[in-house]
N, C-alpha and C. Protein backbone atom coordinates (compact mmCIF):
# COMPACT_ATOMS: atom_id res chain seq x y z
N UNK A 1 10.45 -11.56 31.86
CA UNK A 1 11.84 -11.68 32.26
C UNK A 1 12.20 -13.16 32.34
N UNK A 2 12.90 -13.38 31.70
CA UNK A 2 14.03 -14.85 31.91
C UNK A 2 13.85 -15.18 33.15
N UNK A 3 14.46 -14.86 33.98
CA UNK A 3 14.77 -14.91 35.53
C UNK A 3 14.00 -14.71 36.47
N UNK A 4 12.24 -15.02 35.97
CA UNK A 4 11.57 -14.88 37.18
C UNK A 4 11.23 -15.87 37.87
N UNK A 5 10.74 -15.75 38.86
CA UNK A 5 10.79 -16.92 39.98
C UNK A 5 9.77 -18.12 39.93
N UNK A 6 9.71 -19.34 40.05
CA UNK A 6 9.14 -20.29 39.75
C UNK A 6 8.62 -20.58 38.22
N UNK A 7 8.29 -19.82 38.08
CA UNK A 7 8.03 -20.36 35.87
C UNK A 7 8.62 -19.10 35.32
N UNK A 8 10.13 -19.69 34.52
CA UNK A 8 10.58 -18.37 34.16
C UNK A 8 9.79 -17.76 33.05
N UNK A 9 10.70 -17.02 32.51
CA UNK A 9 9.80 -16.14 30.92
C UNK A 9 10.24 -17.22 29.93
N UNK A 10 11.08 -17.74 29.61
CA UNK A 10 10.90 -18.71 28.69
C UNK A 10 10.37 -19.67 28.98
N UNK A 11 9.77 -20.38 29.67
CA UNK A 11 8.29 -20.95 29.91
C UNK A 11 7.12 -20.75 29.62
N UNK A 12 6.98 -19.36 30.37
CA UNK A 12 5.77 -18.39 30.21
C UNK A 12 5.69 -18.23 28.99
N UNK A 13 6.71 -17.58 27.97
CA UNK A 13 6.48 -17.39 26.93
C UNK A 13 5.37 -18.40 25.78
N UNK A 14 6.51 -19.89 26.18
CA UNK A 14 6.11 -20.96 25.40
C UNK A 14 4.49 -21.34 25.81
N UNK A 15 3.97 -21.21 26.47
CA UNK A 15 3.13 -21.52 27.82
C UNK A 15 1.60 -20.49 26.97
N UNK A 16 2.11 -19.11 27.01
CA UNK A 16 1.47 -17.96 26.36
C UNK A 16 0.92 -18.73 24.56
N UNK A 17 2.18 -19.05 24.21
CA UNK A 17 2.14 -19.52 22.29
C UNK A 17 1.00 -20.61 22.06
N UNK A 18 1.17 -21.21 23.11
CA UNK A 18 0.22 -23.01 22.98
C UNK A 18 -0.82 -22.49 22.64
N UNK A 19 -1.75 -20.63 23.22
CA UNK A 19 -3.06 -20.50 22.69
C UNK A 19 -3.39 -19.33 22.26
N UNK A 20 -2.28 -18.17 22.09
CA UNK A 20 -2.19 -16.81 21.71
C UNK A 20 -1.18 -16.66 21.21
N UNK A 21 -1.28 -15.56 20.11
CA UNK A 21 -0.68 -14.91 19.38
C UNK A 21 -0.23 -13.64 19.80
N UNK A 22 -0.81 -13.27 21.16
CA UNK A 22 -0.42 -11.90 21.76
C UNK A 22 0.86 -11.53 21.29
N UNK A 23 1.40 -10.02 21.32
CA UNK A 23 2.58 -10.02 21.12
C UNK A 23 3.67 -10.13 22.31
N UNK A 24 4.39 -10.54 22.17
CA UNK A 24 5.44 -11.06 23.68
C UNK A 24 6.81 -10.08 23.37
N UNK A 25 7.60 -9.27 24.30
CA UNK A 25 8.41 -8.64 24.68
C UNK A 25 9.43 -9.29 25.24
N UNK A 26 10.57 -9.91 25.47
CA UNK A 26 11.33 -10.28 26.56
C UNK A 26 12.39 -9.05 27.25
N UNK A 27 11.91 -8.70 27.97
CA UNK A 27 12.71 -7.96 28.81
C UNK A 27 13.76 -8.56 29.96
N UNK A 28 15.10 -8.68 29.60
CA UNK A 28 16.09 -9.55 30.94
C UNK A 28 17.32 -9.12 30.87
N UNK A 29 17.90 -9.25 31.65
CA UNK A 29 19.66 -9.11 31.91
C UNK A 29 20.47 -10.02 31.25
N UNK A 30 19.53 -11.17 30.47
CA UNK A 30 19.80 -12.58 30.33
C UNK A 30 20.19 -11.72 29.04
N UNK A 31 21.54 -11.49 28.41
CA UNK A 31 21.69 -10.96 26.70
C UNK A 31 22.73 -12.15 26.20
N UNK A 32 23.08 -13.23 26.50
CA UNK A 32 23.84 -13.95 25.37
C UNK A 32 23.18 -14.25 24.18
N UNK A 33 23.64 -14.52 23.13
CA UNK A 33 23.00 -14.98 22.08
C UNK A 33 21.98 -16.26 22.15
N UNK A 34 22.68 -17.70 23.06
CA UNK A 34 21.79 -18.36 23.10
C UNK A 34 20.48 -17.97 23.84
N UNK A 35 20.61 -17.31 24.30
CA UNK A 35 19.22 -16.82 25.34
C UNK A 35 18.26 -16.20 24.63
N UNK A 36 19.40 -15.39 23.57
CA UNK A 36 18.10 -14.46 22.95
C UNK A 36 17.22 -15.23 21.69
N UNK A 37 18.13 -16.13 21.71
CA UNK A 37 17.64 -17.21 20.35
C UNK A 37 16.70 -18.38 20.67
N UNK A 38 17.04 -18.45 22.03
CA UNK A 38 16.04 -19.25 22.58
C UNK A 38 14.76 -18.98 22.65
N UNK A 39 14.52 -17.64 23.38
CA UNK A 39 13.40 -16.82 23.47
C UNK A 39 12.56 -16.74 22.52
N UNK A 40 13.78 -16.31 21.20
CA UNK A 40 12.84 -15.56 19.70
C UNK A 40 11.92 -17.22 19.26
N UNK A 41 12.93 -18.20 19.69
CA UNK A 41 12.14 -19.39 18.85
C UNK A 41 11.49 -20.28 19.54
N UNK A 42 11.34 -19.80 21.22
CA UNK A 42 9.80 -20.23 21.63
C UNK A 42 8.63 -19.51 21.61
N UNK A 43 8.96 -18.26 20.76
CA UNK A 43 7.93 -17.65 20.46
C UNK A 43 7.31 -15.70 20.30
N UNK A 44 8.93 -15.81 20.99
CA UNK A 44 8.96 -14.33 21.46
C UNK A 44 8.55 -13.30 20.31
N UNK A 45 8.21 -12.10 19.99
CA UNK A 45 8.55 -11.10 18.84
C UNK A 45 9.73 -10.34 19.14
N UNK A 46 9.82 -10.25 20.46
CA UNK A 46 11.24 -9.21 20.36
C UNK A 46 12.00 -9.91 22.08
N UNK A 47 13.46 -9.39 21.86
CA UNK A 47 14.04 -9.64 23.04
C UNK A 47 15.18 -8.38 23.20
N UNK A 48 14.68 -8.15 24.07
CA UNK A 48 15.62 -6.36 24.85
C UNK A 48 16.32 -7.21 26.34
N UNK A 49 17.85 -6.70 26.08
CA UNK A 49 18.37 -6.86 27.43
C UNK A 49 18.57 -5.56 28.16
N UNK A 50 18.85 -5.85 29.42
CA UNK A 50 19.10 -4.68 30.59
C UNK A 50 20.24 -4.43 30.56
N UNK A 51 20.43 -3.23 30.49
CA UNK A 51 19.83 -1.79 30.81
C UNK A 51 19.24 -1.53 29.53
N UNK A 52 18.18 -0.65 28.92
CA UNK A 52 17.68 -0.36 27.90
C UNK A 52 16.89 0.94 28.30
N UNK A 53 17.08 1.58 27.55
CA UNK A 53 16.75 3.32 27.47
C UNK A 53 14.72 2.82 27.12
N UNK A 54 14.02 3.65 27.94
CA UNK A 54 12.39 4.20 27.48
C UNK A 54 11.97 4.03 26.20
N UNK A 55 12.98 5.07 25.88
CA UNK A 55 13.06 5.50 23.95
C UNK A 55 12.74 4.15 23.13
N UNK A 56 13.60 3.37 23.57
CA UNK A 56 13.99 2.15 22.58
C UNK A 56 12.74 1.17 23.15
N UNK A 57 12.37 1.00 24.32
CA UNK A 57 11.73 0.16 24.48
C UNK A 57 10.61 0.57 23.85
N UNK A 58 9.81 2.14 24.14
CA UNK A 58 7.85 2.35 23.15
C UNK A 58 8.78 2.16 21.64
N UNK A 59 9.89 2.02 21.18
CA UNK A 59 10.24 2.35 19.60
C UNK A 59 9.76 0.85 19.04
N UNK A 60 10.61 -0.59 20.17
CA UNK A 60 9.89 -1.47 19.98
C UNK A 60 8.49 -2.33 20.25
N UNK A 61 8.30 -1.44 21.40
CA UNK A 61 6.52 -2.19 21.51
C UNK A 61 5.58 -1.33 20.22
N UNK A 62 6.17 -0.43 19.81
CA UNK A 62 5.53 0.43 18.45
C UNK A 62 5.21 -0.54 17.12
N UNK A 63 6.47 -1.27 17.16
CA UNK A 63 6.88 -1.86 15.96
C UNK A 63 6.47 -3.39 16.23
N UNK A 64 5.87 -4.00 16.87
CA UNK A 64 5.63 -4.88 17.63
C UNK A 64 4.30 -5.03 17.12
N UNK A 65 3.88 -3.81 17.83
CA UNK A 65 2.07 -3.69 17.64
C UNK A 65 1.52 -3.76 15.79
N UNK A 66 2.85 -2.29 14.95
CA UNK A 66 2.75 -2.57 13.73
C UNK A 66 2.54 -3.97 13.41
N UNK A 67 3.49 -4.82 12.92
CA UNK A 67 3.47 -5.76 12.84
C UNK A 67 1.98 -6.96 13.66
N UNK A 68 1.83 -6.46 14.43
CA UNK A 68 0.37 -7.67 14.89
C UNK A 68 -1.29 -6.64 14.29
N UNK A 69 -1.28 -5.61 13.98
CA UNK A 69 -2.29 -5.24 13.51
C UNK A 69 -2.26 -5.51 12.34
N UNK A 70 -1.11 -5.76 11.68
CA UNK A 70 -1.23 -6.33 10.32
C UNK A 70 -2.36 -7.21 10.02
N UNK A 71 -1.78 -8.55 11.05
CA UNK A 71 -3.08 -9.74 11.12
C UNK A 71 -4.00 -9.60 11.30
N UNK A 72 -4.74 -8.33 11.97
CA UNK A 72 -5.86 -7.79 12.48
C UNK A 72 -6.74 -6.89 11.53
N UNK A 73 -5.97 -6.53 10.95
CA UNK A 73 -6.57 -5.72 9.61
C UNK A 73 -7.53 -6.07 9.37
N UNK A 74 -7.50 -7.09 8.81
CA UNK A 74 -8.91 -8.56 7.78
C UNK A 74 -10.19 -8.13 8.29
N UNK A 75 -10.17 -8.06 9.97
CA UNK A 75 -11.52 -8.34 10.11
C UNK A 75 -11.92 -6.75 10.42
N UNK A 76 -11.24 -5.76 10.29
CA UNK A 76 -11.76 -4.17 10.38
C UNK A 76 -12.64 -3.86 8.89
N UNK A 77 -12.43 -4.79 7.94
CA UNK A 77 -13.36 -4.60 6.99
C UNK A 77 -14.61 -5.32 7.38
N UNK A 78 -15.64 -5.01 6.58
CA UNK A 78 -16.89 -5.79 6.40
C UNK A 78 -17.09 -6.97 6.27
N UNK A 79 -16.66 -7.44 5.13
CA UNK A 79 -16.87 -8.28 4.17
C UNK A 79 -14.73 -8.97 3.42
N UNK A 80 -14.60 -10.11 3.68
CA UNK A 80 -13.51 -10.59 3.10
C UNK A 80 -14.19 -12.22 2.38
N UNK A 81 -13.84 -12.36 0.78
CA UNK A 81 -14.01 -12.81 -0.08
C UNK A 81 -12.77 -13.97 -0.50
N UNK A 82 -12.64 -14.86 -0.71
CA UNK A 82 -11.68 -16.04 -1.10
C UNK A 82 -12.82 -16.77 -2.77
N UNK A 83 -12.57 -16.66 -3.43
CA UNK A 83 -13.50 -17.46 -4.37
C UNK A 83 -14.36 -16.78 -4.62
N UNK A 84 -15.61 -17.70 -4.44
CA UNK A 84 -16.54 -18.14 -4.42
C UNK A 84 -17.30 -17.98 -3.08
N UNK A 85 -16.56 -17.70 -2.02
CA UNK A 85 -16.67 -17.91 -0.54
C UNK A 85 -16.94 -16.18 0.05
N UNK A 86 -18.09 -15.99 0.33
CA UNK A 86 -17.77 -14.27 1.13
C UNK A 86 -17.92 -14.33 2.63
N UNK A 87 -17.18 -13.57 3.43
CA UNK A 87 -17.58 -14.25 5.04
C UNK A 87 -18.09 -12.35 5.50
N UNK A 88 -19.31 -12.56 6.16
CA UNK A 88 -19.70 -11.18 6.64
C UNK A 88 -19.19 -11.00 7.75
N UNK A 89 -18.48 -10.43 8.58
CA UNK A 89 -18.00 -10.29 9.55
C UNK A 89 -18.93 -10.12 10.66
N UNK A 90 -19.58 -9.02 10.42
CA UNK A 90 -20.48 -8.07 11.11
C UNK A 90 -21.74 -8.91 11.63
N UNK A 91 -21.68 -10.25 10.78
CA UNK A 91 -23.31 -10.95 11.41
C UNK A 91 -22.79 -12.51 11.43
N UNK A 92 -21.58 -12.82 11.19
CA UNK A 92 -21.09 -13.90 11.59
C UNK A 92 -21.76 -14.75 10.52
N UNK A 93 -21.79 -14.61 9.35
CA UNK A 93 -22.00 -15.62 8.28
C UNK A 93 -21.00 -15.71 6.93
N UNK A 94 -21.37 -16.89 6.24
CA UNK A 94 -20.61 -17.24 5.32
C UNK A 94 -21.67 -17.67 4.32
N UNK A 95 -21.18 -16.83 2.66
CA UNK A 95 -22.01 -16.96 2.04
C UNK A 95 -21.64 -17.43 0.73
N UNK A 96 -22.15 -18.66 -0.24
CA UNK A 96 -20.92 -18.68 -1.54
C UNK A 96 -21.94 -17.90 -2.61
N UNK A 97 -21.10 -17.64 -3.21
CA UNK A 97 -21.59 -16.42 -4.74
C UNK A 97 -22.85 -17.79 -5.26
N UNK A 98 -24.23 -16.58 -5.45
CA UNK A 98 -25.38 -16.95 -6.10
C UNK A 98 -26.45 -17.95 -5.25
N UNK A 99 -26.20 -17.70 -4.23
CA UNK A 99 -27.04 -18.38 -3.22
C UNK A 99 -27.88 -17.57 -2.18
N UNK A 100 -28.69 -18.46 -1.92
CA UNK A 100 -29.82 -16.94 -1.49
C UNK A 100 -29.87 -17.12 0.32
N UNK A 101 -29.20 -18.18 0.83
CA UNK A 101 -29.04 -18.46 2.71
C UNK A 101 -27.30 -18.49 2.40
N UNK A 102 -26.80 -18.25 3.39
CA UNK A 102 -26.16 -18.57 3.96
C UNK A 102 -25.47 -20.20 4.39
N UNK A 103 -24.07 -19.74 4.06
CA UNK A 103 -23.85 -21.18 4.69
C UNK A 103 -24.02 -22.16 6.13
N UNK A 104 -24.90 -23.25 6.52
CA UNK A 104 -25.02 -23.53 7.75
C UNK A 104 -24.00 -23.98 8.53
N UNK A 105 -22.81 -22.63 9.14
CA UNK A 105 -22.02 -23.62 9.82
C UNK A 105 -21.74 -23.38 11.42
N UNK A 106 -21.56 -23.89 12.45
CA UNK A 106 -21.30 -24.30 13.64
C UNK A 106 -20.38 -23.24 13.95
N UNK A 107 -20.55 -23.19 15.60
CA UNK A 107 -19.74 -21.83 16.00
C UNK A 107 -17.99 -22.18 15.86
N UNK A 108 -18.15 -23.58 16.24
CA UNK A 108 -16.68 -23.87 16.00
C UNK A 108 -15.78 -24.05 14.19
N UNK A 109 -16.78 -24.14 13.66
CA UNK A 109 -16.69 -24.72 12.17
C UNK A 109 -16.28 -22.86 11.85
N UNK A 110 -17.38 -22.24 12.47
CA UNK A 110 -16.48 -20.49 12.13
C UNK A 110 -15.74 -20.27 12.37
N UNK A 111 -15.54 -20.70 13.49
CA UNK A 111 -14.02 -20.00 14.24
C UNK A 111 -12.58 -20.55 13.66
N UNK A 112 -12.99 -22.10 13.38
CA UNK A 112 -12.28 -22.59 12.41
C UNK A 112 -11.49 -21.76 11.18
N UNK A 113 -12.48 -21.64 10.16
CA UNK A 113 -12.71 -21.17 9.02
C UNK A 113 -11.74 -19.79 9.16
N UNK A 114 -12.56 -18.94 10.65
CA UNK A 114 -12.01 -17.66 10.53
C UNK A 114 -10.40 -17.59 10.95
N UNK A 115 -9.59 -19.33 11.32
CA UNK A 115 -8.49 -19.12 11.26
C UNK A 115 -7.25 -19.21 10.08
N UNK A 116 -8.36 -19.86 9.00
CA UNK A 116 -7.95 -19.91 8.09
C UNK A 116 -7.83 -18.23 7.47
N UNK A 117 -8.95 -17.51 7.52
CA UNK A 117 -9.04 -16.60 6.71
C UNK A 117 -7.95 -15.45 7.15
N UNK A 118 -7.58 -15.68 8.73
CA UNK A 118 -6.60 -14.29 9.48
C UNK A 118 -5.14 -14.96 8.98
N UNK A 119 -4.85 -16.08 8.55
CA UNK A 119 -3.45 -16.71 7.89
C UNK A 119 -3.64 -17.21 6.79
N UNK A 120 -4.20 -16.16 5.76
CA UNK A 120 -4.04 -16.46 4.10
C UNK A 120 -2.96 -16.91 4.07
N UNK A 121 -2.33 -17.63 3.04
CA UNK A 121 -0.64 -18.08 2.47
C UNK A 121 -0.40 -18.82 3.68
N UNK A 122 -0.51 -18.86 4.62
CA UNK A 122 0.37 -19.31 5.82
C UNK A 122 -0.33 -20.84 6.29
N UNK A 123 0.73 -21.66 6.04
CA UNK A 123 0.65 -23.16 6.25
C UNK A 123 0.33 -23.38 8.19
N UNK A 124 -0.81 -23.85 8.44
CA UNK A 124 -0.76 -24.23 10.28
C UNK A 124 -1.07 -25.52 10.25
N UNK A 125 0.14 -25.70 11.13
CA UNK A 125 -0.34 -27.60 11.56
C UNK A 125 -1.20 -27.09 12.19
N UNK A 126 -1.61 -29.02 12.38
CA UNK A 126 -2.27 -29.57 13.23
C UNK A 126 -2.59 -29.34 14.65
N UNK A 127 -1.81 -29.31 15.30
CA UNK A 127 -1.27 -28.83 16.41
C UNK A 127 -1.79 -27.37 16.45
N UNK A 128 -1.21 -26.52 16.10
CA UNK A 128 -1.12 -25.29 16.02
C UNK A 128 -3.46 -24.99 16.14
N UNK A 129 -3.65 -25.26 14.91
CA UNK A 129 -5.11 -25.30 14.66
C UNK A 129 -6.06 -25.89 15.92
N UNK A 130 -5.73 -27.25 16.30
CA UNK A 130 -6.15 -27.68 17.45
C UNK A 130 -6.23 -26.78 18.28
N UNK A 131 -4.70 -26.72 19.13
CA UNK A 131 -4.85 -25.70 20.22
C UNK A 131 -5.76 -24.12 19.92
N UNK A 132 -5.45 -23.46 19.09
CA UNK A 132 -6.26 -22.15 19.14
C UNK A 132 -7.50 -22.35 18.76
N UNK A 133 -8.13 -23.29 18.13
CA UNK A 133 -9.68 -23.71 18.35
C UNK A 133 -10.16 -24.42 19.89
N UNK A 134 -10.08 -25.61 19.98
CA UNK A 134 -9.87 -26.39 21.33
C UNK A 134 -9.39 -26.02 22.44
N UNK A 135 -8.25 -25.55 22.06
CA UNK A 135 -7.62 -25.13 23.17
C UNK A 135 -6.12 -26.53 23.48
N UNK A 136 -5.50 -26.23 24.04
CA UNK A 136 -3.81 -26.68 24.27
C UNK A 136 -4.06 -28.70 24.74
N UNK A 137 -5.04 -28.49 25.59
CA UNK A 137 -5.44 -29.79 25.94
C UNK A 137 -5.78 -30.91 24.76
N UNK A 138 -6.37 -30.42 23.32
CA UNK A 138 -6.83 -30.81 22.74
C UNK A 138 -5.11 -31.28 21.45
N UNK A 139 -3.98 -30.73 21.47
CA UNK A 139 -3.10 -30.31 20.52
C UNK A 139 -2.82 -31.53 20.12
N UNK A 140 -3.09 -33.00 20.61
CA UNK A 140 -2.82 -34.09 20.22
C UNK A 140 -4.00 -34.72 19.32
N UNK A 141 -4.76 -34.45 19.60
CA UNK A 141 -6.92 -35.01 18.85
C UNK A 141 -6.48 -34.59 17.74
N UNK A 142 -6.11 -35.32 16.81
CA UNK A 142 -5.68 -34.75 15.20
C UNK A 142 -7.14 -35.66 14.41
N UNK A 143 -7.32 -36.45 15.42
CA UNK A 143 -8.92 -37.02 14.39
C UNK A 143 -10.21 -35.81 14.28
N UNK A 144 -9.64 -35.31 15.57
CA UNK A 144 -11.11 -34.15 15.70
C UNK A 144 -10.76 -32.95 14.65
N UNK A 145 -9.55 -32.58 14.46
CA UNK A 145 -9.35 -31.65 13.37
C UNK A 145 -9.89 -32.12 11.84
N UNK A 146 -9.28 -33.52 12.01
CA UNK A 146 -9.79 -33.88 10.39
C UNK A 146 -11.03 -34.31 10.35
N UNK A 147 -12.37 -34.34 11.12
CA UNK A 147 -13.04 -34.86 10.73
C UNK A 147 -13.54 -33.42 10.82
N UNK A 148 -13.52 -32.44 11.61
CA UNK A 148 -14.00 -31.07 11.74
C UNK A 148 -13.52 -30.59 9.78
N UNK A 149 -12.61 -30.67 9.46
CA UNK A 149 -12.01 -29.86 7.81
C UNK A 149 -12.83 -31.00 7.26
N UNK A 150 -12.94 -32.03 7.31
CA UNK A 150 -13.83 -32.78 6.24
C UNK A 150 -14.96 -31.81 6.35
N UNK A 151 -15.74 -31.77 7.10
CA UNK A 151 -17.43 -30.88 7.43
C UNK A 151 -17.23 -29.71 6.79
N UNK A 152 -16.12 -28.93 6.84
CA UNK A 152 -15.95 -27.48 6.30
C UNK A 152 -15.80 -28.02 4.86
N UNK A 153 -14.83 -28.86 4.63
CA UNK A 153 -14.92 -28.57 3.19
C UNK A 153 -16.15 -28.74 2.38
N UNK A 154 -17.05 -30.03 2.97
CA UNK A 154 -18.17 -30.55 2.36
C UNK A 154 -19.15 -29.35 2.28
N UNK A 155 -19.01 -28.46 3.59
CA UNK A 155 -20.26 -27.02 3.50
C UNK A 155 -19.76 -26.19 2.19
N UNK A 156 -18.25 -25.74 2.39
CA UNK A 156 -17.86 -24.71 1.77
C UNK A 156 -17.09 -24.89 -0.15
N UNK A 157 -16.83 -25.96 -0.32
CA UNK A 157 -16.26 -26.16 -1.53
C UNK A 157 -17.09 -27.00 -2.06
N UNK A 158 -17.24 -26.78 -3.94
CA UNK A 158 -17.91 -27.00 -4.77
C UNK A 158 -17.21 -28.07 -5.05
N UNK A 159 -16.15 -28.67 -4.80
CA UNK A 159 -15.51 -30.39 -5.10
C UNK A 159 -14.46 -31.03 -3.78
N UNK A 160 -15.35 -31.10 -2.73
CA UNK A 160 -15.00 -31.19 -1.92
C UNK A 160 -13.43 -31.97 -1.56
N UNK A 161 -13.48 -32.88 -2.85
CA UNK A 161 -12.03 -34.08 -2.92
C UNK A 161 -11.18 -33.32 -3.33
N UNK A 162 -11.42 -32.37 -4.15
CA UNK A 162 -10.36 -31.16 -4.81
C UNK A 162 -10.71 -29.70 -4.42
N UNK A 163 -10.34 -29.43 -3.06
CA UNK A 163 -10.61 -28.01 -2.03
C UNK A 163 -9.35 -27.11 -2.57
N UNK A 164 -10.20 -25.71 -2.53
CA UNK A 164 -9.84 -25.01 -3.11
C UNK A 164 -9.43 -23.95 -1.53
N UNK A 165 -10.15 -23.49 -0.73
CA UNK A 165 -10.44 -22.75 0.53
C UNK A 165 -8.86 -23.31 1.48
N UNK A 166 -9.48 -24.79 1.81
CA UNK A 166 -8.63 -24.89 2.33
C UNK A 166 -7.53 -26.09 2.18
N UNK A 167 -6.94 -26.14 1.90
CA UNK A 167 -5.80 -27.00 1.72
C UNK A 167 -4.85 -27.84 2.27
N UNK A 168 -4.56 -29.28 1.96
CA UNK A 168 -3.52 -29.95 2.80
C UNK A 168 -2.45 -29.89 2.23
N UNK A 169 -1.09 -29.75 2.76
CA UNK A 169 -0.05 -29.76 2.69
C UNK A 169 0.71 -30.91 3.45
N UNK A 170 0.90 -32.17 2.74
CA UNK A 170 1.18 -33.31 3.33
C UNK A 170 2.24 -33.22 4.46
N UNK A 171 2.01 -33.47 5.64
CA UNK A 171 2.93 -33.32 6.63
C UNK A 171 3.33 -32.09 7.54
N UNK A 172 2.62 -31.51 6.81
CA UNK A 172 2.82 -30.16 7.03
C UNK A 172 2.02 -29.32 8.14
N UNK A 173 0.71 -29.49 7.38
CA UNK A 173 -0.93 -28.82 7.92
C UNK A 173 -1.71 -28.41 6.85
N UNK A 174 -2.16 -27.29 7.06
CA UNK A 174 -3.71 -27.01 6.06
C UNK A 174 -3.12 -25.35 5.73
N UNK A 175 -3.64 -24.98 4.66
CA UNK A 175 -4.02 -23.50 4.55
C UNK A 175 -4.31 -22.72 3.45
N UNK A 176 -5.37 -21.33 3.46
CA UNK A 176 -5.98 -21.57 2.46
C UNK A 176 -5.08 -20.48 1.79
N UNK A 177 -4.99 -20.81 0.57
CA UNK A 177 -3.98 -20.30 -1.00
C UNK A 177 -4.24 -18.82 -0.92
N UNK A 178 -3.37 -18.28 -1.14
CA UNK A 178 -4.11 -16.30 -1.18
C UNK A 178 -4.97 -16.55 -3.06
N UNK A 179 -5.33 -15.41 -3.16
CA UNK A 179 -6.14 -15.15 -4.21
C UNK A 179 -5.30 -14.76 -5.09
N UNK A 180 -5.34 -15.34 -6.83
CA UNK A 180 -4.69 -14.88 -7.78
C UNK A 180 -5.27 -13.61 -7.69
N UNK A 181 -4.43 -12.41 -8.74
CA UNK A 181 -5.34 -11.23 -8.98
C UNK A 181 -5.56 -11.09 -10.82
């Protein structure tokens, strides 16, 4: 709710984004347009004002959830493939085609990696990457990100100066290309 007491919901909301992707609801009395626009673009997925019928509200936490299992999909399989690159889910490794170990990489260098792999196509700053690895404290350390993607690329790509996995987008952030078919 907008209007709750000492840290409202558009706080909370923004507050929630710095390190999750959870899905967020705004439920308030608060219905002008700027309010609701405010909400949607600190982060919200949906914004319902009061009074609102049961019905409508499970119709949108339904459609809510659709939409975030999407992202979740990836890792209900086994095995997801980029290249050259296969990542096993199930035992927490990364393996490139014709090699007989595994790639040696760090719990953070996975977790990394595995944020690349849950936002195929999708460009993430700096910022963005920091905080959900590190955590929110960290959203400014842009040396620790780049020297962390230097290490990944050097493990995981066969020309490390010309990365294929993961990608810079000048000004932008990093992210890795979906797969031709």
């Amino acid at each position: 709710d907008v209007m709750m007491p000492k840290l409202d919901g558009f706080e909370t909301c923004q507050r929630i984004r710095e390190y999750s992707n959870v899905p967020i609801i705004m439920l308030t009395a608060k219905g002008d347009e700027k309010d609701r626009v405010r909400g949607l673009d600190l982060g919200a997925d949906d914004y319902l004002t009061k009074p609102f019928s049961a019905t409508e509200l499970l119709a949108r936490v339904r459609a809510v959830l659709r939409r975030a299992q999407v992202s979740t999909d990836i890792t209900q399989a086994r095995y997801f493939t980029h290249g050259d690159i296969r990542i096993d889910f199930a035992r927490a490794e990364v393996w490139r085609d014709g090699e007989s170990e595994p790639i040696s990489l760090s719990a953070t260098e996975y977790r990394l990696f595995l944020q690349f792999v849950h936002n195929v196509g999708k460009i993430m700053s700096a910022e963005d990457l920091l905080t959900s690895i590190w955590g929110p404290e960290y959203r400014k350390e842009k040396e620790i990100l780049w020297v962390s993607i230097a290490r990944l690329r050097q493990k995981l790509e066969k020309t490390p100066h010309s990365p294929t996995h993961i990608v810079t987008r000048t000004g932008l952030g990093y992210f890795m290309p979906p797969q031709e078919n």
